[in-house]
C-alpha atoms as a PDB file:
ATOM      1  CA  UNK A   1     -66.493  32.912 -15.895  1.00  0.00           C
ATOM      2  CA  UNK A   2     -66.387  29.395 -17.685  1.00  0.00           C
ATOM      3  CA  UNK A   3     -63.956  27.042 -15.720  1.00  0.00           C
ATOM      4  CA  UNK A   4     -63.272  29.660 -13.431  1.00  0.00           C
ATOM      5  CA  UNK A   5     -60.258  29.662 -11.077  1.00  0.00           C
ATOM      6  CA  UNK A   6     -59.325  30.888  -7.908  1.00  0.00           C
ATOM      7  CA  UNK A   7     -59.242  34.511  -8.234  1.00  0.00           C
ATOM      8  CA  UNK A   8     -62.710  34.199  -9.908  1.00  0.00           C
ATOM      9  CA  UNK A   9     -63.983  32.412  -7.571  1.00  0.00           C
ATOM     10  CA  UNK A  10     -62.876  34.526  -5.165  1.00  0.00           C
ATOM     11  CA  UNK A  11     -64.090  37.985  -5.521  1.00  0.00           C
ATOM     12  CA  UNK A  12     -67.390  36.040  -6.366  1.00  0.00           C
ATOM     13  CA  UNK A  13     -67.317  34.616  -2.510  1.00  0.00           C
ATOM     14  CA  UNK A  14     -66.287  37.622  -1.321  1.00  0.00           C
ATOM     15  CA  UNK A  15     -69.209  40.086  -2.801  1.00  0.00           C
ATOM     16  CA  UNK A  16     -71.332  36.919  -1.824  1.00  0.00           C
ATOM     17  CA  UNK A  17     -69.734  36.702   2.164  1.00  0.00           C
ATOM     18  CA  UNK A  18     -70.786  40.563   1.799  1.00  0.00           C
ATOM     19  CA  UNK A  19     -74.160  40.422   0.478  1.00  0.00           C
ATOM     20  CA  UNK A  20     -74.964  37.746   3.170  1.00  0.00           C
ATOM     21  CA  UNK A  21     -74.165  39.906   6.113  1.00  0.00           C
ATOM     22  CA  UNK A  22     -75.882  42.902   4.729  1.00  0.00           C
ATOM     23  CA  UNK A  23     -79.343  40.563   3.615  1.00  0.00           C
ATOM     24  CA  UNK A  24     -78.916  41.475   0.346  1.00  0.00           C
ATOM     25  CA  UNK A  25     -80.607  38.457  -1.908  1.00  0.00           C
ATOM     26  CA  UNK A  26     -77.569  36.774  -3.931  1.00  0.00           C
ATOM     27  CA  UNK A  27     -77.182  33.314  -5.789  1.00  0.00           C
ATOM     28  CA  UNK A  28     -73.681  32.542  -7.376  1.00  0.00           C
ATOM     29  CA  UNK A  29     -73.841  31.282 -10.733  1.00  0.00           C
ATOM     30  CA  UNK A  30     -71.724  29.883 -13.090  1.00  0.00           C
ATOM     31  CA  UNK A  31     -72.112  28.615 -16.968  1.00  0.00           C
ATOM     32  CA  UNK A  32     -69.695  25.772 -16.100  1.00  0.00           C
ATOM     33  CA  UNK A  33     -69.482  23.138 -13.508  1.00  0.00           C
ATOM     34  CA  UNK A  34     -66.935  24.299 -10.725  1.00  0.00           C
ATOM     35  CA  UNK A  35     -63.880  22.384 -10.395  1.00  0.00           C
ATOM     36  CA  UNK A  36     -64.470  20.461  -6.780  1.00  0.00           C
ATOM     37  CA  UNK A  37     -60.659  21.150  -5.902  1.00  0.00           C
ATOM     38  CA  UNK A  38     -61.901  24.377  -4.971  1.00  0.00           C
ATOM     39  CA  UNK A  39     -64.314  23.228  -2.785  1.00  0.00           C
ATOM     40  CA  UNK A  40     -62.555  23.875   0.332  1.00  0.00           C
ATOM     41  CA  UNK A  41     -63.424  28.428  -0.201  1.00  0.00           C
ATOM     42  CA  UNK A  42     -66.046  28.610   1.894  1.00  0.00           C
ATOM     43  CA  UNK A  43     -69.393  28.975  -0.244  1.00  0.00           C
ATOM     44  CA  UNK A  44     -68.468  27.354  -3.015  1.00  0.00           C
ATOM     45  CA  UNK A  45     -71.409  24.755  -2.095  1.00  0.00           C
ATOM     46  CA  UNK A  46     -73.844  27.437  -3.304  1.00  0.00           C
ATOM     47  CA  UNK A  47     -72.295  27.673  -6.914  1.00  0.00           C
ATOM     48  CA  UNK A  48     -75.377  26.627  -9.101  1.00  0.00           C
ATOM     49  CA  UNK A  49     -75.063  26.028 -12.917  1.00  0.00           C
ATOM     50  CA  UNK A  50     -78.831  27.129 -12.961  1.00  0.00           C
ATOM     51  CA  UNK A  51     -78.825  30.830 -13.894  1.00  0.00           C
ATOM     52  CA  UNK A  52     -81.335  33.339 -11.549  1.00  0.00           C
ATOM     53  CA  UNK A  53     -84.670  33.791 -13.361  1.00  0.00           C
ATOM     54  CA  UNK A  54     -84.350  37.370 -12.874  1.00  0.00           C
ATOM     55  CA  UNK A  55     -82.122  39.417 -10.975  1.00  0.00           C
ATOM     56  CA  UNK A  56     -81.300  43.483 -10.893  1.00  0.00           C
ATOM     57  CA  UNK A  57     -77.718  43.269 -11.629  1.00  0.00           C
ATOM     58  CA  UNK A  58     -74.779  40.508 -12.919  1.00  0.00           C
ATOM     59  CA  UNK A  59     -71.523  40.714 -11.208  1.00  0.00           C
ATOM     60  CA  UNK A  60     -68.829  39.472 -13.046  1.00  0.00           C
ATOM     61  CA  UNK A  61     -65.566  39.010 -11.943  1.00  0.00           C
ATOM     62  CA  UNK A  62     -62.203  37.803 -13.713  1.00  0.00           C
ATOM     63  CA  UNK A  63     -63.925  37.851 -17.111  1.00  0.00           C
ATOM     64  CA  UNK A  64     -62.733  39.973 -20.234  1.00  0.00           C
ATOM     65  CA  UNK A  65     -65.898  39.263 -21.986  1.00  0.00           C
ATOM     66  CA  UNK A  66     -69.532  38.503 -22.289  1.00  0.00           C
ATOM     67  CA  UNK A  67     -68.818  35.854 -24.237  1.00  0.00           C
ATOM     68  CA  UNK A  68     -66.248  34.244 -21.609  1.00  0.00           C
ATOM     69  CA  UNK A  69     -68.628  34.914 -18.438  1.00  0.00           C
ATOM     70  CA  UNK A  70     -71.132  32.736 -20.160  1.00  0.00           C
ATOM     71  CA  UNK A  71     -73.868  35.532 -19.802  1.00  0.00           C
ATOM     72  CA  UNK A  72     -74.551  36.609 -23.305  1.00  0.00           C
ATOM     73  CA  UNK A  73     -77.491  33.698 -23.435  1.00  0.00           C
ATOM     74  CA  UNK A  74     -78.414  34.690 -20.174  1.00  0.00           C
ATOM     75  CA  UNK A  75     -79.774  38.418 -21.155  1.00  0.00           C
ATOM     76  CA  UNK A  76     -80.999  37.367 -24.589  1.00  0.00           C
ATOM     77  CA  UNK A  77     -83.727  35.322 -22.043  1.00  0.00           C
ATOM     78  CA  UNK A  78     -84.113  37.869 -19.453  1.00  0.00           C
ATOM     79  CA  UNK A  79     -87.248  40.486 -20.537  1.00  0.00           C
ATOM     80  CA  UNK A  80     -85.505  43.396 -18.243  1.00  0.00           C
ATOM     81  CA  UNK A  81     -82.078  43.372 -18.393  1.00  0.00           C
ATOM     82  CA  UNK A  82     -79.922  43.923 -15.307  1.00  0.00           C
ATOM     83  CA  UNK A  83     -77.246  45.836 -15.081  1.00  0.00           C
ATOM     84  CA  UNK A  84     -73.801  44.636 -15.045  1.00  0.00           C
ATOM     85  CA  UNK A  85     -71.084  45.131 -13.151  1.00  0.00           C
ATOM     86  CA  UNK A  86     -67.971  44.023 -14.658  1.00  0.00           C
ATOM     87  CA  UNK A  87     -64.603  43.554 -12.160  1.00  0.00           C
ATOM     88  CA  UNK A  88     -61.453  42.262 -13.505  1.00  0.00           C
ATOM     89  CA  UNK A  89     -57.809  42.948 -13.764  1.00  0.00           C
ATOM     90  CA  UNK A  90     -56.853  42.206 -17.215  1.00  0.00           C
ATOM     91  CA  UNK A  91     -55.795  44.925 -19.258  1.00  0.00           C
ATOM     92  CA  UNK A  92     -57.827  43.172 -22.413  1.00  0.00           C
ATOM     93  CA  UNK A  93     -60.882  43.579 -21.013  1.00  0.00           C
ATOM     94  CA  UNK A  94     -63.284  44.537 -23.363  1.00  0.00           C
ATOM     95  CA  UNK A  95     -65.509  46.828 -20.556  1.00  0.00           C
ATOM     96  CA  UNK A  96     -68.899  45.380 -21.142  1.00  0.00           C
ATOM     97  CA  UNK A  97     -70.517  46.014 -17.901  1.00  0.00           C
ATOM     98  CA  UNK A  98     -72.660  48.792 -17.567  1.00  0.00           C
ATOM     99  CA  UNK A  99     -70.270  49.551 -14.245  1.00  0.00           C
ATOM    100  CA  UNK A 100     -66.402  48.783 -15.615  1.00  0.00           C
ATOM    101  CA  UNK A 101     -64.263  48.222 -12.428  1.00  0.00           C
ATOM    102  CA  UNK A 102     -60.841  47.417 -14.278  1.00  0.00           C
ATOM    103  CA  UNK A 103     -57.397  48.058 -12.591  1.00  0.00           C
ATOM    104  CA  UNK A 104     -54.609  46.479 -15.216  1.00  0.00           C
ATOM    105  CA  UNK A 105     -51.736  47.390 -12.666  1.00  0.00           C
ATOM    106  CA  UNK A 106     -53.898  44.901 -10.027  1.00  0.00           C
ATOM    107  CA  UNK A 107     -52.166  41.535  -9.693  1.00  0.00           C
ATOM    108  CA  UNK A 108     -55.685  39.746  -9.551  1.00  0.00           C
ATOM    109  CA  UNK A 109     -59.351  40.350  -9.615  1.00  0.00           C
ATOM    110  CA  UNK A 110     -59.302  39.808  -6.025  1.00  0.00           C
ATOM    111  CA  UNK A 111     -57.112  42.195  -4.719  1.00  0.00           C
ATOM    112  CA  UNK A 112     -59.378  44.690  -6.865  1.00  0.00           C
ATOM    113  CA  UNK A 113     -62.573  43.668  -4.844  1.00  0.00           C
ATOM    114  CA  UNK A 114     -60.137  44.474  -1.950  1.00  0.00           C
ATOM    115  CA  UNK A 115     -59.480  47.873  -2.645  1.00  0.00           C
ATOM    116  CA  UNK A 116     -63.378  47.838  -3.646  1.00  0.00           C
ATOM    117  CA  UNK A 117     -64.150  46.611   0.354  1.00  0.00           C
ATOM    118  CA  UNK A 118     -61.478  49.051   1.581  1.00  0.00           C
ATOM    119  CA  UNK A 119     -62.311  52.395  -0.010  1.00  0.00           C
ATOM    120  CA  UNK A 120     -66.294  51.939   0.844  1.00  0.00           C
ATOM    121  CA  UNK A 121     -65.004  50.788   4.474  1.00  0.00           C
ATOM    122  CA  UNK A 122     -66.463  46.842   3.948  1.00  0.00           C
ATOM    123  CA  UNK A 123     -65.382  44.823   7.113  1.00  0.00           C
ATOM    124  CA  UNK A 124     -63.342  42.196   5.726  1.00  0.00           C
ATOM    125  CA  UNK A 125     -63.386  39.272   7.586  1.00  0.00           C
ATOM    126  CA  UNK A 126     -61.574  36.160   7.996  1.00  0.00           C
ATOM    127  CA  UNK A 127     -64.007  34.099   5.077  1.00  0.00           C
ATOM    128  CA  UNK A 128     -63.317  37.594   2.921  1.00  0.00           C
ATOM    129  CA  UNK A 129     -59.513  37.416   3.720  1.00  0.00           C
ATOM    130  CA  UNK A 130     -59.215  33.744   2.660  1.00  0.00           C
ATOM    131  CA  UNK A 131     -61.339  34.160  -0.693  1.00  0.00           C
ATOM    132  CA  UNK A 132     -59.502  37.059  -1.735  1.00  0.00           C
ATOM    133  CA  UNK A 133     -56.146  35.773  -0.576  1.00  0.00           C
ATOM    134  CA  UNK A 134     -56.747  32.785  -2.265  1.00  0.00           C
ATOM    135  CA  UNK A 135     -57.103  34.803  -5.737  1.00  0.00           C
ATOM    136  CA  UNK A 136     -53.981  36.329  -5.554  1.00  0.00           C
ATOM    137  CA  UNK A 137     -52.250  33.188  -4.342  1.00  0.00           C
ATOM    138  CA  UNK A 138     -53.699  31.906  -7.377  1.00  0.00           C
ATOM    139  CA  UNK A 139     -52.799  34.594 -10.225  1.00  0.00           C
ATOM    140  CA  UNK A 140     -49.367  35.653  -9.040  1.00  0.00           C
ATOM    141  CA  UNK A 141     -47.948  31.552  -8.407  1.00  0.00           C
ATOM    142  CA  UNK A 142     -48.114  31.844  -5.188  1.00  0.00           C
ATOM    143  CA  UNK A 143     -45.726  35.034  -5.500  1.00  0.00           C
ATOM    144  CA  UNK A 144     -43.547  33.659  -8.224  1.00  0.00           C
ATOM    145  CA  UNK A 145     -44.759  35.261 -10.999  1.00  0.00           C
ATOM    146  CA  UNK A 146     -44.225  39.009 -12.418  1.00  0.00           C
ATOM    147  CA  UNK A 147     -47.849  39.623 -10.607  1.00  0.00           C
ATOM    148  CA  UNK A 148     -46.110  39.222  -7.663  1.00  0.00           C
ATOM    149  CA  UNK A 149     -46.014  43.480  -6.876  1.00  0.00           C
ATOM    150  CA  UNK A 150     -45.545  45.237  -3.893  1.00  0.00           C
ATOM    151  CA  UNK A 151     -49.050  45.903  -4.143  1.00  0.00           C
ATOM    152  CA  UNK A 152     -49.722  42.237  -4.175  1.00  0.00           C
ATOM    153  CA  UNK A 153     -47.435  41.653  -0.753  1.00  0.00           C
ATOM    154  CA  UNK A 154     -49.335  44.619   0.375  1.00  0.00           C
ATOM    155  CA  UNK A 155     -52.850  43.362   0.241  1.00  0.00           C
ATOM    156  CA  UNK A 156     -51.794  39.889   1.025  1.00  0.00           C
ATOM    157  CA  UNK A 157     -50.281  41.380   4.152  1.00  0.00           C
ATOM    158  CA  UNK A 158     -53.599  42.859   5.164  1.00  0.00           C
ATOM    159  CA  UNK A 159     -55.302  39.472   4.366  1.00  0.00           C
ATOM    160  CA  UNK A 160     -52.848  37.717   6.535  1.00  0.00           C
ATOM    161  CA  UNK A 161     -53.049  40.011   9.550  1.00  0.00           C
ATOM    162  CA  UNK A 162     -57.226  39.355   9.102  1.00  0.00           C
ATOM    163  CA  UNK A 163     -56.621  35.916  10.019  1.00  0.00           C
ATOM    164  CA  UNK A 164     -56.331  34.126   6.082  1.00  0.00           C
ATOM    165  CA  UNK A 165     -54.593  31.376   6.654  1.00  0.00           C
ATOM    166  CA  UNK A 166     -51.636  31.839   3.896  1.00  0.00           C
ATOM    167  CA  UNK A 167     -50.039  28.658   4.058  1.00  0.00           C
ATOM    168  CA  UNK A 168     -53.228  25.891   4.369  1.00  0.00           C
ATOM    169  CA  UNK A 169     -54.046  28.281   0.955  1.00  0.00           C
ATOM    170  CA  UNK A 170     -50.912  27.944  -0.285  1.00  0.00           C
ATOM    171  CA  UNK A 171     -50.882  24.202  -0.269  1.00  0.00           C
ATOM    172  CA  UNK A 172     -54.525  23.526  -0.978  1.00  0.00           C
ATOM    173  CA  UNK A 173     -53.793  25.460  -3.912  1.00  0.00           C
ATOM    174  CA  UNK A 174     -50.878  23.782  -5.305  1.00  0.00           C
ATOM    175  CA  UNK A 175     -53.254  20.450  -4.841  1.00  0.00           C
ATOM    176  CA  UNK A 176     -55.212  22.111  -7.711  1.00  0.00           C
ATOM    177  CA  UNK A 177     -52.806  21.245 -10.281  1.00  0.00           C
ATOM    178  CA  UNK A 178     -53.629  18.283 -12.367  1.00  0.00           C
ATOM    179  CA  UNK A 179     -50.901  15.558 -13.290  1.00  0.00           C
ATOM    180  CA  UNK A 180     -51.473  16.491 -17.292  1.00  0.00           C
ATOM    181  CA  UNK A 181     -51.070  20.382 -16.635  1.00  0.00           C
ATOM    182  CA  UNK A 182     -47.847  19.550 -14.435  1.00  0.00           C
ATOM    183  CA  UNK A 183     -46.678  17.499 -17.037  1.00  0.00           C
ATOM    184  CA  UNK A 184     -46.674  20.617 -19.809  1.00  0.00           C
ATOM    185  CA  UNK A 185     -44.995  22.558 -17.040  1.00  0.00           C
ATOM    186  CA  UNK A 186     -42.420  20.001 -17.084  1.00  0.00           C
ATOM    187  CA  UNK A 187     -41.685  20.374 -21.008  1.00  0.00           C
ATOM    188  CA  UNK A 188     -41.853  23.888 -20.896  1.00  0.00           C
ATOM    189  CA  UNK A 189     -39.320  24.264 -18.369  1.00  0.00           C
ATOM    190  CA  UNK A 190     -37.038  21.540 -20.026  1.00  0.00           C
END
């Protein structure tokens, strides 16, 4: 989606990290420039803001709309239109994806891809385990938030144990912060 973060990011990588073992053509696109502080996920060099002349199907992932993925221009251009898989965790999703994969009780989008990779026996390895790790380091505060569910220690557990490296993530992650945002914490909490 526009501006994505993290968890975005990350289930993107992950179907990517997938598609590239199976040789399954891919390209990652995004309607916005990628922030570079999340240019230590493997992949994220092959983020283009040029969308795929044609494809067979749009996988979106962290998005509650068309609108907010950026791909409602996109299909007014394309002459077939592709399917579209739609993957989030937000209960306000407004399921426009021909396939709706949307688990509310998920603490990210991430951790939904995982339970994707698990129940159709994916091998998740260690580039899998640190995208999708880094998602739900990302939406539950690096567990300080009310994401932060047994479910969420759960998968992260997995992650772990398939060699993501939890605490480079963890502090590459809090590096993503920008002084102004950190400054609005700062009132808030005050």
């Amino acid at each position: 989606h526009r501006n994505p973060d993290a968890d975005s990011l990350g289930g993107a990588l992950a179907f990517a990290a997938y598609c590239k073992y199976k040789k399954i053509n891919y390209s990652l696109w995004c309607s916005t420039p990628v922030n570079p502080c999340y240019f230590f996920l493997t992949g994220m060099h092959t983020f283009s803001m040029t969308p795929p002349d044609k494809t067979d199907a749009l996988c979106v992932f962290d998005a509650g709309d068309a609108q907010f993925a950026g791909i409602s221009p996109l299909l007014e251009q394309y002459t077939h239109k592709p399917r579209i898989i739609n993957i989030d965790h937000h209960i306000s999703n407004q399921q426009f994806g021909d396939v709706n994969l949307i688990v509310p009780d998920m603490p990210s989008t991430t951790a939904v891809c995982f339970s994707i990779f698990k129940e159709l026996h994916i091998p998740i390895t260690i580039e899998i385990a640190t995208v999708m790790l880094a998602g739900i380091l990302a939406d539950t505060d690096t567990f300080t938030n009310p994401a932060s569910s047994a479910t969420a220690f759960a998968i992260a557990g997995v992650l772990v144990s398939r060699g993501a490296p939890l605490f480079a993530l963890r502090k590459k992650l809090e590096q993503t912060h920008t002084v102004s945002g950190m400054r609005i914490w700062g009132i808030a909490l005050c």
